[in-house]
N, C-alpha and C. Protein backbone atom coordinates (compact mmCIF):
# COMPACT_ATOMS: atom_id res chain seq x y z
N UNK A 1 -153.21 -90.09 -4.58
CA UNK A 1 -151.81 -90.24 -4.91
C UNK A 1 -151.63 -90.66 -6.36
N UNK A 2 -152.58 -91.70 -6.93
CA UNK A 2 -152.50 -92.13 -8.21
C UNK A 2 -152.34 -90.59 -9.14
N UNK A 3 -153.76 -89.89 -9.06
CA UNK A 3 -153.54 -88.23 -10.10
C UNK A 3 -152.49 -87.92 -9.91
N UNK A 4 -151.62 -87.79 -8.68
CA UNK A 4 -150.38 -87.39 -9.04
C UNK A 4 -149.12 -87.78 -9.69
N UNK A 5 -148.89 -89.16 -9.63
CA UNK A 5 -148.23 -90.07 -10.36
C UNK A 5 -148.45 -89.66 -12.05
N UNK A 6 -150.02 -89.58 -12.29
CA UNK A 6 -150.66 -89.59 -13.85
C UNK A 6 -149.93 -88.36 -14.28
N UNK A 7 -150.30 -87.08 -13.14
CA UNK A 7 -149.84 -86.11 -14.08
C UNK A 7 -148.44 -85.61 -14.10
N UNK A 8 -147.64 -86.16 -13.13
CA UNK A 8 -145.99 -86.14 -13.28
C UNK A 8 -145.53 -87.06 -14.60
N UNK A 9 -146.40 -88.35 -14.71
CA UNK A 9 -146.27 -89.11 -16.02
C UNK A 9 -146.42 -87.83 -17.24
N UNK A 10 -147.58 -87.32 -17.18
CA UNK A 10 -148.30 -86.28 -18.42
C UNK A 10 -146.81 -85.26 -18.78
N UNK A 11 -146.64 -84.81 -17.79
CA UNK A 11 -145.67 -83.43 -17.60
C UNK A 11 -144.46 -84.16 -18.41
N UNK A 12 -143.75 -84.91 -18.07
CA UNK A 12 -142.12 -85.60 -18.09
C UNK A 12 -142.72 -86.44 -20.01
N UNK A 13 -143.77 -86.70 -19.75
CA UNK A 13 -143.72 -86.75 -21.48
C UNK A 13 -144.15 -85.91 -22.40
N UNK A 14 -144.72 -84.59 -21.97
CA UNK A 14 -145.14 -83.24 -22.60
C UNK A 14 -143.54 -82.77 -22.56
N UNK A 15 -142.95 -82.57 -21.61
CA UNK A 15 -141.86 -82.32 -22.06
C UNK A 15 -140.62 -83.35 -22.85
N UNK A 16 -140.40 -84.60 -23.28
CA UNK A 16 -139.61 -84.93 -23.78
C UNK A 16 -139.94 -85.31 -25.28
N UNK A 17 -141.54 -84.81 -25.50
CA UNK A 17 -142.16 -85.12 -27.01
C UNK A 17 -141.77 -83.40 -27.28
N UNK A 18 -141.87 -82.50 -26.34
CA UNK A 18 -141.55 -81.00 -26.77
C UNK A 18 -140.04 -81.08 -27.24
N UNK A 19 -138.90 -81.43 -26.59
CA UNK A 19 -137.38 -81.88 -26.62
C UNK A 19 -137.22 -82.18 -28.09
N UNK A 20 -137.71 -83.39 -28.21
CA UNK A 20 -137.53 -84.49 -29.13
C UNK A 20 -137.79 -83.56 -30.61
N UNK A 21 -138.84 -82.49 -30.89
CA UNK A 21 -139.55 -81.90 -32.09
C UNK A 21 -138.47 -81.26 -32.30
N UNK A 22 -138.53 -80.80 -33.63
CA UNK A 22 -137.80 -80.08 -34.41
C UNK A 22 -138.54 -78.64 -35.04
N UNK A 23 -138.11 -77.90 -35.76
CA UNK A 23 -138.79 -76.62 -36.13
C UNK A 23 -138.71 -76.44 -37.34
N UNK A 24 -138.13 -77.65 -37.96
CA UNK A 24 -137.88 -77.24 -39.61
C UNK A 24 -137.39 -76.20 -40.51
N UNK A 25 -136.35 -75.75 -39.25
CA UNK A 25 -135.88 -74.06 -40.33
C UNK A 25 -134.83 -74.71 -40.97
N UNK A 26 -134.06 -76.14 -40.89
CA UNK A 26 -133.19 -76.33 -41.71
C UNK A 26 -133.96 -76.75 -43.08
N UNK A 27 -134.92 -77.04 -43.01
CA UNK A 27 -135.78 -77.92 -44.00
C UNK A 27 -136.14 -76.54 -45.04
N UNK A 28 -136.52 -75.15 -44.53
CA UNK A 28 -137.25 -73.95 -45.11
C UNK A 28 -135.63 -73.07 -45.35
N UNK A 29 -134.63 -73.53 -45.10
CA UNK A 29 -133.43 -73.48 -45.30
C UNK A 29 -133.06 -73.58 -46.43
N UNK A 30 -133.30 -74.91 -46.19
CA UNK A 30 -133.01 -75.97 -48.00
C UNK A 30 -133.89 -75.40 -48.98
N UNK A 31 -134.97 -75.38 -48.90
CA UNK A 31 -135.98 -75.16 -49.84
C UNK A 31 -135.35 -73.27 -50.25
N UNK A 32 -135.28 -72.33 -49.53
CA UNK A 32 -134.89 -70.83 -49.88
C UNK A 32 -133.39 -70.97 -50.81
N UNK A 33 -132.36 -72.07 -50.38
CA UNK A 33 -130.68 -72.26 -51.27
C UNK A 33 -131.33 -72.42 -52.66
N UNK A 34 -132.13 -73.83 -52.59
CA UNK A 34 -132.25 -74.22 -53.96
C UNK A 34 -133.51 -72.93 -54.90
N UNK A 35 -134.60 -72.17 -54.04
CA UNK A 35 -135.11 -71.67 -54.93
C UNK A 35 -133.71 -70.29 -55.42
N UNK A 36 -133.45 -69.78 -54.33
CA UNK A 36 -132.06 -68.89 -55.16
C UNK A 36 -131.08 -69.16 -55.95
N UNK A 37 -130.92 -70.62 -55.75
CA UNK A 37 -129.83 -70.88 -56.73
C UNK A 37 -130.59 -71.08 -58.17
N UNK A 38 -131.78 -70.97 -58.19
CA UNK A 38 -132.21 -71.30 -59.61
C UNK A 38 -132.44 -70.06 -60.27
N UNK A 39 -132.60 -68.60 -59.12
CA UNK A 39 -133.03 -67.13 -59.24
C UNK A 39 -131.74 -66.49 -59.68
N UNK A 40 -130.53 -66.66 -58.69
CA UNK A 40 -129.36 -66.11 -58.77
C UNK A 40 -128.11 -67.05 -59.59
N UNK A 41 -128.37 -67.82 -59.76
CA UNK A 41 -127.13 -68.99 -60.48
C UNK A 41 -126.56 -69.68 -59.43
N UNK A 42 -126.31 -69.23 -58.10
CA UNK A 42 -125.51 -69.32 -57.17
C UNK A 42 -125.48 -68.72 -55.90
N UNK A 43 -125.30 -69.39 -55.02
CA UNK A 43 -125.51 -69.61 -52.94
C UNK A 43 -124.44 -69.83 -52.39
N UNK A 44 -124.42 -69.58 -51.27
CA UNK A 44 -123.26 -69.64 -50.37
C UNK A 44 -124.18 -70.43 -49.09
N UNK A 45 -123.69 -71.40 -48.73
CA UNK A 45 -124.97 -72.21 -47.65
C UNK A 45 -124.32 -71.68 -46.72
N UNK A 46 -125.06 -71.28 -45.48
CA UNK A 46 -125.04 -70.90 -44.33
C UNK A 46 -125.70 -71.65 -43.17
N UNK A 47 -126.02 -72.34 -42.23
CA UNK A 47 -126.91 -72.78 -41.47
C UNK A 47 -126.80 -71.86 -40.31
N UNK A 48 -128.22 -71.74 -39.62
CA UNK A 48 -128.55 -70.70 -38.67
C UNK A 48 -127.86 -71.19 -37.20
N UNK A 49 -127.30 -72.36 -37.01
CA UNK A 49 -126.39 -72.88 -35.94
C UNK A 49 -125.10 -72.21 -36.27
N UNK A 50 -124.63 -71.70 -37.40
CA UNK A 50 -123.64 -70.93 -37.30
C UNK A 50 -121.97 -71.66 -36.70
N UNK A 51 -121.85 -72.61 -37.65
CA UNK A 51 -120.70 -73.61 -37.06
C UNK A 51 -120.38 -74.30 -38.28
N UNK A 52 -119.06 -74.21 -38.32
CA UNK A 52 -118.46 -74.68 -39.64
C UNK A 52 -119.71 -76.28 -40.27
N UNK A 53 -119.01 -77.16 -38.77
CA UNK A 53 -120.35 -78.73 -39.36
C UNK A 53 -121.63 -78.56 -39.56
N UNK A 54 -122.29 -77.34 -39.13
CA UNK A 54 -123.69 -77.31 -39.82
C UNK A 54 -123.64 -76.67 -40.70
N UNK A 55 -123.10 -75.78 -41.25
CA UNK A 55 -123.06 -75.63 -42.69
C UNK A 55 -122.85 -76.13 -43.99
N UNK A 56 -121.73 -77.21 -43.17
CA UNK A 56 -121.62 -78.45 -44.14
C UNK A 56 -122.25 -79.17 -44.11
N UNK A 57 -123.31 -79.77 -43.40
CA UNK A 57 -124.41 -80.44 -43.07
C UNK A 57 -125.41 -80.28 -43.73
N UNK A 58 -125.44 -78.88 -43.96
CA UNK A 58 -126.79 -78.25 -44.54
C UNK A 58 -126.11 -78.03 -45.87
N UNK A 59 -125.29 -77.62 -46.62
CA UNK A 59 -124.70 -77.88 -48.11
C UNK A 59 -124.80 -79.70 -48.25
N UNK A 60 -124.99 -80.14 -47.37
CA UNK A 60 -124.91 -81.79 -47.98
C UNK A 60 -126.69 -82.05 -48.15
N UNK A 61 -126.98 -81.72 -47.53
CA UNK A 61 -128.61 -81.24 -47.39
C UNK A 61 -129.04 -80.92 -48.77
N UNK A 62 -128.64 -79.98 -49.02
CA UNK A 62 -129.05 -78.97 -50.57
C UNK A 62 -128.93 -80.18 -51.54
N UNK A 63 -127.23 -80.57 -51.05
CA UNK A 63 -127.17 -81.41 -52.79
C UNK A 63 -127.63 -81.96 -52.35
N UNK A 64 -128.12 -82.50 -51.50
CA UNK A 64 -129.29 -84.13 -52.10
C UNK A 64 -130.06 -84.20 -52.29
N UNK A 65 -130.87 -82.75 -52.19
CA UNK A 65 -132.03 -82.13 -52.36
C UNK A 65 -132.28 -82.22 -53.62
N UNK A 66 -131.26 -81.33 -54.14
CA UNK A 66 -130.97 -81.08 -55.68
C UNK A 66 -130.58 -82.65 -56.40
N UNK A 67 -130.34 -83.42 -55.83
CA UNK A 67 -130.17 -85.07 -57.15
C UNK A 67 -131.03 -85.64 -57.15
N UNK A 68 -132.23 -85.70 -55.54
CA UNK A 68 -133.15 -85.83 -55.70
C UNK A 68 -134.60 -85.69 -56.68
N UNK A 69 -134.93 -84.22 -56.22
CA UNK A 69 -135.83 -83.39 -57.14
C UNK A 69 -135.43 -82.81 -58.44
N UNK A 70 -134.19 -82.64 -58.53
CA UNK A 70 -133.39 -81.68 -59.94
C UNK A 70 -132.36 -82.36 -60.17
N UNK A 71 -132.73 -83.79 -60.98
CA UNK A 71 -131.59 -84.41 -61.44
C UNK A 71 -130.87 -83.39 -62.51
N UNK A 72 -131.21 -82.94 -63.17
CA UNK A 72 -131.29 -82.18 -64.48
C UNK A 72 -129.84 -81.25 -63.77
N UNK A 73 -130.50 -80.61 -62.79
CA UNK A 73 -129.70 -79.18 -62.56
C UNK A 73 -128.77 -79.72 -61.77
N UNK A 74 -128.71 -80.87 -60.99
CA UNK A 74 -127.62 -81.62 -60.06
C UNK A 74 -126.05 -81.96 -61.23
N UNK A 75 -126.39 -82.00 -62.29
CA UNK A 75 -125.53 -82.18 -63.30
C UNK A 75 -124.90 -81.16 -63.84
N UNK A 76 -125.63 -79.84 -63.38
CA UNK A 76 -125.29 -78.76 -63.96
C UNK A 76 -124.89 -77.46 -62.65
N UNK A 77 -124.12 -78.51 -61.56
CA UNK A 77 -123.26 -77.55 -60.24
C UNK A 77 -121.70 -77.63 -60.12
N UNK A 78 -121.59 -76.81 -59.59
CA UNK A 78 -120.09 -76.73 -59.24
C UNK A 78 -120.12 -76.18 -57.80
N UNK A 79 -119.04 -77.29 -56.87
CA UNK A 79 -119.70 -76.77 -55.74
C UNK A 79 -118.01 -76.06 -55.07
N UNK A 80 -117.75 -75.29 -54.67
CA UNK A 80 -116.67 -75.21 -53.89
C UNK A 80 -116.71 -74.38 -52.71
N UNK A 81 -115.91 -74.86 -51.53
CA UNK A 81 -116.36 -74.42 -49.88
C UNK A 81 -117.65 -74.72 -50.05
N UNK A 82 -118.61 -73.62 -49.49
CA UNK A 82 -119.96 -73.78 -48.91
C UNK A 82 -120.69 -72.68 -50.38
N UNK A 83 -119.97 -72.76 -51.02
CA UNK A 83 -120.93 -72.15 -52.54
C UNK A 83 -121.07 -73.41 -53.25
N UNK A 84 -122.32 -73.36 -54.01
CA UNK A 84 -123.03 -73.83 -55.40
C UNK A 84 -123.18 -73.05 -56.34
N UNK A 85 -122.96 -73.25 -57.40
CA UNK A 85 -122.71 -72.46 -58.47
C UNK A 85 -123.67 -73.08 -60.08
N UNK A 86 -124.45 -73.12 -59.86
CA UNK A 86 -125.36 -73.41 -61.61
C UNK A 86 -124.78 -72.94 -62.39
N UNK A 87 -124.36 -74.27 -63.36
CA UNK A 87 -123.32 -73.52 -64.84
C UNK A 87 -124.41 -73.68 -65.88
N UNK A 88 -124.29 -72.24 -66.45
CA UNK A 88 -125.73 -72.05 -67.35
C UNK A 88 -124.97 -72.57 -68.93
N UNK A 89 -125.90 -72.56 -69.93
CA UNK A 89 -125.45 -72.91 -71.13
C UNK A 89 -124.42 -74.36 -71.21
N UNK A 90 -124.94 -74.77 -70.37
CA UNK A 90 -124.42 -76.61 -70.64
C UNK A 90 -125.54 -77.67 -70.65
């Protein structure tokens, strides 16, 4: 009776450590806005949840990304709706 107890324990925490993980496409998200916005001048953020608050979620994402790592270029955006815009020659 105990093995069975152990492996209903095993199961119910294989699955709530599986639950709990994430997949990091918002993270490979962030990283694809900011390398285009440095390729193209300018992005339109989208998040793959497809819902007004994750898009804004994920544009709040970017910029902090960007004041973080690119103080430089964080000084040099303009952001309006869910676009970023790099103003060149400033």
């Amino acid at each position: 009776m105990m093995n069975q107890n152990i492996i209903i324990f095993i199961l119910v925490t294989i699955k709530y450590l599986t639950m709990s993980r994430q997949s990091g496409r918002s993270t490979r998200l962030v990283d694809k806005y900011i390398q285009d916005l440095f390729i193209d001048g300018e992005v339109v953020i989208t998040d793959h949840y497809d819902t007004k608050a994750s898009h804004i979620f994920l544009l709040h994402r970017v910029l902090k990304r960007l004041e973080s790592e690119h103080p430089h270029a964080f000084k040099l955006i303009e952001v309006k709706d869910l676009k970023i815009k790099l103003k060149v020659g400033e």
